[in-house]
C-alpha atoms as a PDB file:
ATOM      1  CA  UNK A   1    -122.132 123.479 108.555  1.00  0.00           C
ATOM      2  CA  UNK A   2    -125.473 121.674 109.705  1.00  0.00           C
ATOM      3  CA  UNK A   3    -124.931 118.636 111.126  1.00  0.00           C
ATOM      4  CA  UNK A   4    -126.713 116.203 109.088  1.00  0.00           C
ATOM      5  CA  UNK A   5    -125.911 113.089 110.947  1.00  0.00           C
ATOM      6  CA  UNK A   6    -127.415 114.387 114.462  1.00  0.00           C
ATOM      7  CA  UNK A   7    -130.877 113.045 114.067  1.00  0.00           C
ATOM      8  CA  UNK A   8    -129.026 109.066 113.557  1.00  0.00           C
ATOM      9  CA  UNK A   9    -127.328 109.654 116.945  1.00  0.00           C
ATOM     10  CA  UNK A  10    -130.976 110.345 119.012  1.00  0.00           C
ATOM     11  CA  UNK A  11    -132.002 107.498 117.093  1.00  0.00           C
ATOM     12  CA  UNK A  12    -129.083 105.594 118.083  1.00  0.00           C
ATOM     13  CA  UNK A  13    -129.598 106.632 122.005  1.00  0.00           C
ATOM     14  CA  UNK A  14    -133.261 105.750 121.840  1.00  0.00           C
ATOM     15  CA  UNK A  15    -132.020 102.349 121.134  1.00  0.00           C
ATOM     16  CA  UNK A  16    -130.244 101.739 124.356  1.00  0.00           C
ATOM     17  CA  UNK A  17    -133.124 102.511 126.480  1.00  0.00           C
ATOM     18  CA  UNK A  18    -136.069 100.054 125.604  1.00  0.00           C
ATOM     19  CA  UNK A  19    -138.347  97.854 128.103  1.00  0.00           C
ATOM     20  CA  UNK A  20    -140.595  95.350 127.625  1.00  0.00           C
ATOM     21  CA  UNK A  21    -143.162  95.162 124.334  1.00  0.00           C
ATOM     22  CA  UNK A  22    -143.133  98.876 124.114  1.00  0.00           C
ATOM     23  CA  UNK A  23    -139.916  99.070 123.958  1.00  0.00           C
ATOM     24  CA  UNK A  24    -139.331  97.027 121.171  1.00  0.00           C
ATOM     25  CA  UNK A  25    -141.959  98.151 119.034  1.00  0.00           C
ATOM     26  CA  UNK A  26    -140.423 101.696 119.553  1.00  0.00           C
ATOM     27  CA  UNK A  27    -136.774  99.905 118.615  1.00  0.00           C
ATOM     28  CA  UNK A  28    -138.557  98.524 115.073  1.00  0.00           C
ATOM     29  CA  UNK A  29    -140.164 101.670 114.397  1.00  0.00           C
ATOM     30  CA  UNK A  30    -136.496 103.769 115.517  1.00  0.00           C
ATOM     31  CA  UNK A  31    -134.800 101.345 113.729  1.00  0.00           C
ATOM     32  CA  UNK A  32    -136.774 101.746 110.239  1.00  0.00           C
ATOM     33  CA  UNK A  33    -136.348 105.462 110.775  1.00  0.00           C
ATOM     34  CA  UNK A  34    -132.478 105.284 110.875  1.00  0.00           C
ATOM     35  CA  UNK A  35    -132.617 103.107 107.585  1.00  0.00           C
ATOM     36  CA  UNK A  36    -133.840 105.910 105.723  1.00  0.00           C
ATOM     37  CA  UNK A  37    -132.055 108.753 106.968  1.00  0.00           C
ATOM     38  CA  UNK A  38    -129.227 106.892 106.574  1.00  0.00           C
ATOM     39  CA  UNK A  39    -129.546 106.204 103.531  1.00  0.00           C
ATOM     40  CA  UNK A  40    -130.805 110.059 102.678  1.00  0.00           C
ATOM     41  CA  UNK A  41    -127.541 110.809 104.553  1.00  0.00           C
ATOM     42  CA  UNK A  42    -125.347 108.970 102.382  1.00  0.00           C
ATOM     43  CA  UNK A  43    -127.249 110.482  99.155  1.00  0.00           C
ATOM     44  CA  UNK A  44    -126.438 114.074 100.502  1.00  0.00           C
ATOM     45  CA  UNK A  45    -123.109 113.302 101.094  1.00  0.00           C
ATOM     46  CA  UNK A  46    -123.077 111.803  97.390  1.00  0.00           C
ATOM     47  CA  UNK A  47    -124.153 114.280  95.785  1.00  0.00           C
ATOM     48  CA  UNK A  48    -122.302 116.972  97.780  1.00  0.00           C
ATOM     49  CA  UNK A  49    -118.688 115.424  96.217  1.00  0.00           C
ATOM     50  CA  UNK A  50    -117.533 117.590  93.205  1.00  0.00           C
ATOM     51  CA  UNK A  51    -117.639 114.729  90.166  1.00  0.00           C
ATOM     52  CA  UNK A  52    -114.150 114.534  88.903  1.00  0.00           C
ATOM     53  CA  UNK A  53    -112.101 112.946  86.523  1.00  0.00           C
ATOM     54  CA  UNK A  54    -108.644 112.971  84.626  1.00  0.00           C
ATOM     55  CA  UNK A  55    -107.458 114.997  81.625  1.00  0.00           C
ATOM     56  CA  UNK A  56    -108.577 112.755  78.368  1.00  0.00           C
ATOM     57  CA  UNK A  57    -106.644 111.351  75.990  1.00  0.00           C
ATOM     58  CA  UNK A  58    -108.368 112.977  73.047  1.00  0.00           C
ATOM     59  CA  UNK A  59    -109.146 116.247  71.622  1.00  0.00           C
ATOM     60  CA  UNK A  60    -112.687 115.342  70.163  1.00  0.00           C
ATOM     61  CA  UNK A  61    -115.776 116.338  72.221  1.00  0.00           C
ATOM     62  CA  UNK A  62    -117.811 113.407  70.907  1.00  0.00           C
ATOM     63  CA  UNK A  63    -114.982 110.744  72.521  1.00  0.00           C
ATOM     64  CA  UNK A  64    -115.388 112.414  76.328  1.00  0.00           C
ATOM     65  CA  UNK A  65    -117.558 111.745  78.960  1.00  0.00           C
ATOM     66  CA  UNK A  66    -119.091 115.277  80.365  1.00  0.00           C
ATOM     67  CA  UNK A  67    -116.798 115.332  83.212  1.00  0.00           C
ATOM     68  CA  UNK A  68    -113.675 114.818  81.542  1.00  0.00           C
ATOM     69  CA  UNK A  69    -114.711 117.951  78.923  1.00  0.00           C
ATOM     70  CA  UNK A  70    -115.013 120.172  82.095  1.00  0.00           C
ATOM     71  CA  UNK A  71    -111.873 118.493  83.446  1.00  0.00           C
ATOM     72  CA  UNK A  72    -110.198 119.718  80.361  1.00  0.00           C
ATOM     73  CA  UNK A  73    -112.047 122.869  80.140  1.00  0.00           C
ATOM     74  CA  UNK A  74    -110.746 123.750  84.124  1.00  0.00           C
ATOM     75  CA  UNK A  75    -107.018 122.981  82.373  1.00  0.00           C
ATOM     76  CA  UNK A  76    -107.130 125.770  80.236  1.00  0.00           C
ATOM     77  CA  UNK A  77    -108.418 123.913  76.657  1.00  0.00           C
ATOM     78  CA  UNK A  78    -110.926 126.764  76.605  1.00  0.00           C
ATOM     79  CA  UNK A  79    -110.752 127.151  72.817  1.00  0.00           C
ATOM     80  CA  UNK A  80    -112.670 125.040  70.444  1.00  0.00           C
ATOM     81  CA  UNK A  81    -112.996 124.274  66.587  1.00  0.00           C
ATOM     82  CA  UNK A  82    -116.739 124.157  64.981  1.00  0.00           C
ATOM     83  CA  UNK A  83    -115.722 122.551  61.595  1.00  0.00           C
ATOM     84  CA  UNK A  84    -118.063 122.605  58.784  1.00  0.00           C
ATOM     85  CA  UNK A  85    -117.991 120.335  55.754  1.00  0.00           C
ATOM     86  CA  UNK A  86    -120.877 119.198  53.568  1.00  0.00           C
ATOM     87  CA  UNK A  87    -123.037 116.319  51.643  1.00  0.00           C
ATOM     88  CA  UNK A  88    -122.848 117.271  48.023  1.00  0.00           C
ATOM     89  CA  UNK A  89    -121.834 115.824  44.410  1.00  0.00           C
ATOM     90  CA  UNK A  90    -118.011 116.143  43.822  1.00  0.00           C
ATOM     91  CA  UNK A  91    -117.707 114.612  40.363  1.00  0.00           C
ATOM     92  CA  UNK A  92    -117.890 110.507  39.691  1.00  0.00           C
ATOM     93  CA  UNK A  93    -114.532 110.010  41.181  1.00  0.00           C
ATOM     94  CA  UNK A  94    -115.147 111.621  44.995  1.00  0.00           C
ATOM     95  CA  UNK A  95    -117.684 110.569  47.804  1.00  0.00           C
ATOM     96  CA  UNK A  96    -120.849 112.623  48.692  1.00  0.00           C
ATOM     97  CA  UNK A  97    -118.621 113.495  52.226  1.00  0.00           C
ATOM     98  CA  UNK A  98    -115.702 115.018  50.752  1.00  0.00           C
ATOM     99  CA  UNK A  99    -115.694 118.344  52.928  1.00  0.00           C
ATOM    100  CA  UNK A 100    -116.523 116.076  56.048  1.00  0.00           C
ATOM    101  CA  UNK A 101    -113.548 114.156  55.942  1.00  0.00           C
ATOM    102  CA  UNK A 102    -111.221 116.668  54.827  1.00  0.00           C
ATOM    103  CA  UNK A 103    -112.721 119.641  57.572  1.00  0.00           C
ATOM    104  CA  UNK A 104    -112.240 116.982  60.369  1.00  0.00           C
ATOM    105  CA  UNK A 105    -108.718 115.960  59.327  1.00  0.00           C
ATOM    106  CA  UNK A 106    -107.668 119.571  59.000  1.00  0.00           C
ATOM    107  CA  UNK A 107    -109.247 120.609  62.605  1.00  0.00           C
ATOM    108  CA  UNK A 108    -107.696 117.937  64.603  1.00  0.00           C
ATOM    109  CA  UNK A 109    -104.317 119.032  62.975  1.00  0.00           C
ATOM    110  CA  UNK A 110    -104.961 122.474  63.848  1.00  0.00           C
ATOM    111  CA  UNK A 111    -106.055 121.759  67.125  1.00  0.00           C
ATOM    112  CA  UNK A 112    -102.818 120.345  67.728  1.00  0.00           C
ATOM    113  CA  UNK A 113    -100.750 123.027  66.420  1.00  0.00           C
ATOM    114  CA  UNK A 114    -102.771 125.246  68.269  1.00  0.00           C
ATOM    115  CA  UNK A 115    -102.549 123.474  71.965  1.00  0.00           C
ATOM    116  CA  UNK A 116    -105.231 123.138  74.565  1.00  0.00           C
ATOM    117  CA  UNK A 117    -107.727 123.372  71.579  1.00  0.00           C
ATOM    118  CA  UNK A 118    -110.714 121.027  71.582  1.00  0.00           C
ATOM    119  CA  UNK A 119    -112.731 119.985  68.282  1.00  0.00           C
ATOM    120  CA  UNK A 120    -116.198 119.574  68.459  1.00  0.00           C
ATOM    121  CA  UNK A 121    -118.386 116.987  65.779  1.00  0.00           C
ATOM    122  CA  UNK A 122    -117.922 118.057  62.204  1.00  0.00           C
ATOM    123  CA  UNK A 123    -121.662 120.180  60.894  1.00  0.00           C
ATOM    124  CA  UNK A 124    -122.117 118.259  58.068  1.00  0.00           C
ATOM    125  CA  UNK A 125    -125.261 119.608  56.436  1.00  0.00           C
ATOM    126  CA  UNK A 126    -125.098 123.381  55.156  1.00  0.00           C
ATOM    127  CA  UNK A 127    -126.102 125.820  52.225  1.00  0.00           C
ATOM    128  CA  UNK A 128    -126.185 123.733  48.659  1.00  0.00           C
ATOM    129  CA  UNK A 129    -127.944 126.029  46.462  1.00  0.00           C
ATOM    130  CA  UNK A 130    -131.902 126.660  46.308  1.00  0.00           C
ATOM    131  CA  UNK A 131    -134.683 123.991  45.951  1.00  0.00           C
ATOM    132  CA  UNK A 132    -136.851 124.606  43.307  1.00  0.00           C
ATOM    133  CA  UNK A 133    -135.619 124.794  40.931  1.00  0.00           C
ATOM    134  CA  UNK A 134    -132.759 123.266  41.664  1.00  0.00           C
ATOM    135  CA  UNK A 135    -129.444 125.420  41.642  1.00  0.00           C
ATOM    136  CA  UNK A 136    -125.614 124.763  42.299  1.00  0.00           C
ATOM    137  CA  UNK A 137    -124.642 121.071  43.810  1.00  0.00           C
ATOM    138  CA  UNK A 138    -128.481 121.178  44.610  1.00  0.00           C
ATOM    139  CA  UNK A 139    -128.952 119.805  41.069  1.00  0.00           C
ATOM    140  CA  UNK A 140    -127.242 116.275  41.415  1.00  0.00           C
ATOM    141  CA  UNK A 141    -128.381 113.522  43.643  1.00  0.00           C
ATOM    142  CA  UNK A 142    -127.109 113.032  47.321  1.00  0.00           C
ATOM    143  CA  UNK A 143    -126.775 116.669  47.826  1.00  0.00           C
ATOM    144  CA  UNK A 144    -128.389 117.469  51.292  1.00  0.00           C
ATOM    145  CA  UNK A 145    -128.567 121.484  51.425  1.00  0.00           C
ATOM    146  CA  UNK A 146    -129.795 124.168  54.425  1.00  0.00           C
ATOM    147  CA  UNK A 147    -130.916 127.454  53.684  1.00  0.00           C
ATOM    148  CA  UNK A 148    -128.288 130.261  54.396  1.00  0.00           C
ATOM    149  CA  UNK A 149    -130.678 131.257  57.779  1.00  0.00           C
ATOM    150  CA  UNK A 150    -130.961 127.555  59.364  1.00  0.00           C
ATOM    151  CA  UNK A 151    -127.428 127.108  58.537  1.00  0.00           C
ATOM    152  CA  UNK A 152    -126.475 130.562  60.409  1.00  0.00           C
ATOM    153  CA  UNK A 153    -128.949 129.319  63.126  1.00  0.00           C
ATOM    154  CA  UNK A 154    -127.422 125.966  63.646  1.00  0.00           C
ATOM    155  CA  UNK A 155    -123.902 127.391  64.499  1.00  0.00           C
ATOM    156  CA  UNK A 156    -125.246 130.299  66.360  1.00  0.00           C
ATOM    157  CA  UNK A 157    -126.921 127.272  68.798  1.00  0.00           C
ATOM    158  CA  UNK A 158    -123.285 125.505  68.683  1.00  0.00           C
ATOM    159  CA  UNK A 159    -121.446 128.648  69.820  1.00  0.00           C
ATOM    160  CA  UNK A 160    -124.028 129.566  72.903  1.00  0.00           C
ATOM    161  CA  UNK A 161    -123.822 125.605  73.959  1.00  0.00           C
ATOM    162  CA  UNK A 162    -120.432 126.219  73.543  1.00  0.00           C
ATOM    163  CA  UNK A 163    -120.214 129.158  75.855  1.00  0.00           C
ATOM    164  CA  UNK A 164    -122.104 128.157  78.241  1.00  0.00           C
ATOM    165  CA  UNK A 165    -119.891 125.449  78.617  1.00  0.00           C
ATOM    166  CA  UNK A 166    -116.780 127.735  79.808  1.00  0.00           C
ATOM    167  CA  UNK A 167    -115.473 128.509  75.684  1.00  0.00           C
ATOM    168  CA  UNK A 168    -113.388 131.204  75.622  1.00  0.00           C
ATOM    169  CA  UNK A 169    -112.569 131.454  71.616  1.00  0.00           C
ATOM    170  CA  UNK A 170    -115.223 129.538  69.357  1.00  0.00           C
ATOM    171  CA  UNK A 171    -113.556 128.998  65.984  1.00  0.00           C
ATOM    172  CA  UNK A 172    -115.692 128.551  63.204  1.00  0.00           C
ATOM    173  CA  UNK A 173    -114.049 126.965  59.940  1.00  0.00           C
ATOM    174  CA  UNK A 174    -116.003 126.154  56.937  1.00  0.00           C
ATOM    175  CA  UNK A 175    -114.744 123.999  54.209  1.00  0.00           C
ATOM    176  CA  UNK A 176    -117.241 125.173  51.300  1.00  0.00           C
ATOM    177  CA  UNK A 177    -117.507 128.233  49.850  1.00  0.00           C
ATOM    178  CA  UNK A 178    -121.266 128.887  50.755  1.00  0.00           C
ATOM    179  CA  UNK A 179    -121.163 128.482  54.302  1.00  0.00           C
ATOM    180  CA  UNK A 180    -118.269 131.146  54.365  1.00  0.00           C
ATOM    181  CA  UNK A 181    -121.053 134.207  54.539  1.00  0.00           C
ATOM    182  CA  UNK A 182    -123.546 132.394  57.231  1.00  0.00           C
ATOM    183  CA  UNK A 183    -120.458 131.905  59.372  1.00  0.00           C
ATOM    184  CA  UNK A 184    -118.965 135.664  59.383  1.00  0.00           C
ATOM    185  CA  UNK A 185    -122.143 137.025  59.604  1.00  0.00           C
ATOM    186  CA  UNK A 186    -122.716 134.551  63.147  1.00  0.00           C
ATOM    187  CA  UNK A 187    -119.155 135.134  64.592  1.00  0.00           C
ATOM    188  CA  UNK A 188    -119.583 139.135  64.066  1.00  0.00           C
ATOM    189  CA  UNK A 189    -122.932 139.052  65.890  1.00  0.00           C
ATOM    190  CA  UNK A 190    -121.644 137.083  68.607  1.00  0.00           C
ATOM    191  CA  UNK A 191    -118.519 138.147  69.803  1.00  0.00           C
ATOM    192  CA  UNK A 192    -120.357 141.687  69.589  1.00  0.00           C
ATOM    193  CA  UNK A 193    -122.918 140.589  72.215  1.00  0.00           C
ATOM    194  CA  UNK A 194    -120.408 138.914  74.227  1.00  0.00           C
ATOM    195  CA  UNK A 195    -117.878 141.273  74.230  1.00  0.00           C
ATOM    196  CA  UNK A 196    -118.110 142.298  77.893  1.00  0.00           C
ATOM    197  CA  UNK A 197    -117.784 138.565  79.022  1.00  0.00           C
ATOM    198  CA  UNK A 198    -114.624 138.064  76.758  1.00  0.00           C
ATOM    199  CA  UNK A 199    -115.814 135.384  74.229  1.00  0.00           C
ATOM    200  CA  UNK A 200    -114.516 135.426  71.313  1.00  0.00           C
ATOM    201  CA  UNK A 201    -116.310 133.891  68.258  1.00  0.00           C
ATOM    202  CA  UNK A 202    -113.602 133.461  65.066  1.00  0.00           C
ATOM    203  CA  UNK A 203    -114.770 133.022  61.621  1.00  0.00           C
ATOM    204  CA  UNK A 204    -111.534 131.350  60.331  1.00  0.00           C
ATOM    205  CA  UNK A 205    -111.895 133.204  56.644  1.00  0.00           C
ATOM    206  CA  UNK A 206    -107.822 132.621  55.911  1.00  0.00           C
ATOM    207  CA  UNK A 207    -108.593 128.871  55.563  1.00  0.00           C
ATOM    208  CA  UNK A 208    -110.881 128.792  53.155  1.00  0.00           C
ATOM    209  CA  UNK A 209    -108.780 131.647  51.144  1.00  0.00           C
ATOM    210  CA  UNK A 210    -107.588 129.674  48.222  1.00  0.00           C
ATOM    211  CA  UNK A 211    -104.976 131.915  45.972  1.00  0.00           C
ATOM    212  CA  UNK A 212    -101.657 130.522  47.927  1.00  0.00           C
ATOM    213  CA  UNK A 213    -103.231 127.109  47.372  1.00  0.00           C
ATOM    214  CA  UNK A 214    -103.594 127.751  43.407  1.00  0.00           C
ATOM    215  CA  UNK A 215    -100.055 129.697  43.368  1.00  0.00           C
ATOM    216  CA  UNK A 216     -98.822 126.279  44.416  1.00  0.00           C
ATOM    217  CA  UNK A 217    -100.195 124.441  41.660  1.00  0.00           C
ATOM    218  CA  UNK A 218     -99.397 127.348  39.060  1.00  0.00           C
ATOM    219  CA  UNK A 219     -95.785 126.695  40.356  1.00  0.00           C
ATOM    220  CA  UNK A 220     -96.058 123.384  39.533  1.00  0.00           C
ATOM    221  CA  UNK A 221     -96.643 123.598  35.801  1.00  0.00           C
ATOM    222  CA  UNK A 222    -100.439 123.799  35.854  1.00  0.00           C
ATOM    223  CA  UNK A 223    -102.930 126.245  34.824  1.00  0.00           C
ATOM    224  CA  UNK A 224    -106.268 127.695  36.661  1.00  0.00           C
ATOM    225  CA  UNK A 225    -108.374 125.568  33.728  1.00  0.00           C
ATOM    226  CA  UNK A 226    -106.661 122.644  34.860  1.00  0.00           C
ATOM    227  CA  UNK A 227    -106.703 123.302  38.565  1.00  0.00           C
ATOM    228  CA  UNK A 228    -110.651 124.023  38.587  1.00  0.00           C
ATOM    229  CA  UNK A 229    -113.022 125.086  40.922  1.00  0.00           C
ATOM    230  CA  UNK A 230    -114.853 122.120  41.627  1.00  0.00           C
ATOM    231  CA  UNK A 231    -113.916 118.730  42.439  1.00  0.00           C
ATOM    232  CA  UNK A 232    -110.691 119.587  40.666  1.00  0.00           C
ATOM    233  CA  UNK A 233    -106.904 118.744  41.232  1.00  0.00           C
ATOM    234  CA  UNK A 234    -107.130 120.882  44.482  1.00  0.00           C
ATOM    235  CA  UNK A 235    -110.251 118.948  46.167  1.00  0.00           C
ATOM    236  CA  UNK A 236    -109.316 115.232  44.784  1.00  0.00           C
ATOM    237  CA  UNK A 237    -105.462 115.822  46.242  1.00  0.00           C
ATOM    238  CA  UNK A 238    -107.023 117.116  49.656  1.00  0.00           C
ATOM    239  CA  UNK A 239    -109.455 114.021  49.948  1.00  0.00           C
ATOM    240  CA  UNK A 240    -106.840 111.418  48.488  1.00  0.00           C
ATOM    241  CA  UNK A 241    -104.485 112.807  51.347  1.00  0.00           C
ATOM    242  CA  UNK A 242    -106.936 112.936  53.824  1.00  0.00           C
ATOM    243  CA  UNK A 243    -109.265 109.890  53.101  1.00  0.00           C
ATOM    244  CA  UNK A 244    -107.881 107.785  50.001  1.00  0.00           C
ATOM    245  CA  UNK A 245    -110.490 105.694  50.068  1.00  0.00           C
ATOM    246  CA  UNK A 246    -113.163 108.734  48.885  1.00  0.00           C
ATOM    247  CA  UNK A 247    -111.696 108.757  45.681  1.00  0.00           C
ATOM    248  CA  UNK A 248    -111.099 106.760  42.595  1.00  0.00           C
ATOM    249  CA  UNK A 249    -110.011 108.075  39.141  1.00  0.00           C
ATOM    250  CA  UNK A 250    -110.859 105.444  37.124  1.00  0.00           C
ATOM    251  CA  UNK A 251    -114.156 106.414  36.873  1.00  0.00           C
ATOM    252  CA  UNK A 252    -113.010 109.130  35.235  1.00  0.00           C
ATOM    253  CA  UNK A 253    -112.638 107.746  32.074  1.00  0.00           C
ATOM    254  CA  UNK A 254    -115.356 105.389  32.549  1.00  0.00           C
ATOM    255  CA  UNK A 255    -117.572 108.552  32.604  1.00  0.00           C
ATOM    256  CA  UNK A 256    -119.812 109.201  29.323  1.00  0.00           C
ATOM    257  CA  UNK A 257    -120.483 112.730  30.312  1.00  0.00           C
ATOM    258  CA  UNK A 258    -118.480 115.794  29.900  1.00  0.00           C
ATOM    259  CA  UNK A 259    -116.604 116.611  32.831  1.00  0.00           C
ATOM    260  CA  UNK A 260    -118.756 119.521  33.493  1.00  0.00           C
ATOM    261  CA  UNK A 261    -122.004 117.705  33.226  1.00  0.00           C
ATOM    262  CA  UNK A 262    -120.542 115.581  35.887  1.00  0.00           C
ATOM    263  CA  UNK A 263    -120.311 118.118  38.669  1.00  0.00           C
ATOM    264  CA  UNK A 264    -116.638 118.684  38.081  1.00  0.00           C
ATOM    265  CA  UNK A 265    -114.201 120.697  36.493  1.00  0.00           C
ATOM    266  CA  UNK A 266    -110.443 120.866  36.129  1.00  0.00           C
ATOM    267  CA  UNK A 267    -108.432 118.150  35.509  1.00  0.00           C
ATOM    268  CA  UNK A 268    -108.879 115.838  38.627  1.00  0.00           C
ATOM    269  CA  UNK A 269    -106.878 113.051  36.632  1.00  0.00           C
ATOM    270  CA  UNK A 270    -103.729 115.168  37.327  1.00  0.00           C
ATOM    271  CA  UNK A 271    -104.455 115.145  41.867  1.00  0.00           C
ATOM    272  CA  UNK A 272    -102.000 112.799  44.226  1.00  0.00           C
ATOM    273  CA  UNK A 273    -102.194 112.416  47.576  1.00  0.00           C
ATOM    274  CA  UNK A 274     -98.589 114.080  47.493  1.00  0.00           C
ATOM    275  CA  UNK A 275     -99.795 117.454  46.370  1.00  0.00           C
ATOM    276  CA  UNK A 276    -103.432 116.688  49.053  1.00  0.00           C
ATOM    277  CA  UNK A 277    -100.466 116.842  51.608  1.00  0.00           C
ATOM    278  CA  UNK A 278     -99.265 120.283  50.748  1.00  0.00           C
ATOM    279  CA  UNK A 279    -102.338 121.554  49.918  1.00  0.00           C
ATOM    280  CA  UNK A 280    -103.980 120.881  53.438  1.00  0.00           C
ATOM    281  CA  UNK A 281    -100.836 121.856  55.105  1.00  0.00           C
ATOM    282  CA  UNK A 282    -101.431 125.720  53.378  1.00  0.00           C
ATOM    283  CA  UNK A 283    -104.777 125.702  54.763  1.00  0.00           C
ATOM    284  CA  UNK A 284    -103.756 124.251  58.018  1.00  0.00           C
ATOM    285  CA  UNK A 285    -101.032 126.580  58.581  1.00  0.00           C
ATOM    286  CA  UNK A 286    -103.507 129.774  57.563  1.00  0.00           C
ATOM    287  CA  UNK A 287    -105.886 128.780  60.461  1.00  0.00           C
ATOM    288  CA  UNK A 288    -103.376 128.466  62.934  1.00  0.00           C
ATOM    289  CA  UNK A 289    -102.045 131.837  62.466  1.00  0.00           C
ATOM    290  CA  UNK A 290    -105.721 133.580  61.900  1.00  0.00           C
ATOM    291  CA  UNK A 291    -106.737 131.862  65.576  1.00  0.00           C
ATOM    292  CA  UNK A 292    -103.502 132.544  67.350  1.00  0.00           C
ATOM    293  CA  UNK A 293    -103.947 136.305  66.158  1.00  0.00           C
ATOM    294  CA  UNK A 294    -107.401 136.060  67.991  1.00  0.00           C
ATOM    295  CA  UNK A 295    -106.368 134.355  71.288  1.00  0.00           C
ATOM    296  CA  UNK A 296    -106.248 136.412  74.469  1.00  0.00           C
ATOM    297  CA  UNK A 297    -102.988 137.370  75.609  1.00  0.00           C
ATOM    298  CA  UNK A 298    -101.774 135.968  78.335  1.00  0.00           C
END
């Protein structure tokens, strides 16, 4: 290894050799010399340290510093969650961020089942419908839609950050039904062109799959016209479990629209955060066993 403090030591022994005027002027200029390759030497020697730093105390990406996400990373937490929610209308009674704050309750509590699972910042804006004219949720106010190709584009730019950050298994889990094609069609195409580096992109389909989620309610007494499809019983119980504050039935029957004309459908009047609880944990429990499936053995 090059010895980087030699040139201070002939500095150093010019120093103790000096006479008269000369001399000294030499000691000034020898002197100013040192300063700087001192301090260069110090820099080097800086720089040269690996940057470390403990395990953190979190599983979100957004609460680490950079050297704690590699720390983690080196520790084996090589597989991370890409959630996906969504700005759209959900009725009177539900907030524009209903899939945002149900997606990132759901992938923390997967990540935990899951171990040494990381979750990165919920994607909150994805495909709504079309522009003009308006279709789908694109129709009511507050709606913030992507086209299907800048949607597929934005996670595709996730995953190879991702990767390139030491990934293993990307997981990709959507919480609305028109970001479910986008995301297969991104995870096939990846994990196909990094197959020979073993990375794995998932797109977690099983949590999105509804039926055991309306089976539930059927069992329950209810029928698929009161369950709905859209800001129904199922999505007002999953945010009023997840984030009570997003939702408040009154407004149902302050409403002087239809239900339908309103963005919803169903019977929301008839959701509790008792049955959001059950309902997330059938979702919850379907991700965990799609991703372990996809995991690397050991």
């Amino acid at each position: 290894m090059p010895d980087r403090f030699a040139p201070l030591r002939r500095l150093w022994q010019a120093r103790r050799t000096p006479s008269g005027a000369a001399g000294k002027g030499r000691w000034s200029a020898a002197k100013a010399v040192a300063s700087v390759l001192a301090g260069a030497a110090i820099a080097i020697f800086a720089v040269s340290r690996p940057l470390t730093a403990p395990l953190p105390n979190t599983i979100n990406m957004a609460d680490m510093t950079w050297p704690e996400l590699r720390a983690a990373i080196e520790h084996g937490y090589t597989t991370v969650i890409v959630a996906s929610g969504g700005i759209e209308q959900n009725g009177p009674h539900m907030v524009l961020g209903k899939h945002d704050y149900i997606v990132r309750f759901t992938a923390e509590r997967i990540a935990s089942k899951l171990t040494k699972t990381l979750v990165a910042p919920v994607v909150s804006f994805v495909p709504e419908g079309d522009y003009t004219p308006a279709t789908g949720n694109m129709q009511y106010p507050g709606t913030i839609g992507l086209p299907d190709n800048v949607f597929a584009g934005v996670l595709e730019g996730i995953a190879r950050s991702l990767k390139n950050a030491g990934f293993k298994t990307i997981c990709f889990i959507a919480d609305h039904g028109q970001s479910q094609k986008p995301q297969n069609d991104v995870a096939a195409k990846l994990t196909r062109e990094w197959t020979s580096e073993r990375v794995t992109v998932v797109s977690v389909a099983d949590y999105y799959a509804d039926e055991a989620q309306t089976q539930y309610l059927l069992g329950q007494g209810e029928t698929r016209a009161s369950i709905g499809e859209h800001a129904g019983i199922t999505d007002t119980s999953e945010l009023m479990a997840a984030h009570r504050d997003g939702v408040n039935l009154r407004r149902l029957a302050e409403m002087r629209l239809t239900l339908a004309a309103s963005g919803a459908s169903g019977n929301p009047a008839k959701a509790s955060a008792e049955r959001g609880q059950a309902l997330l944990e059938i979702k919850i429990d379907a991700a965990v066993r799609q991703i372990r499936a996809s995991l690397p053995t050991q």
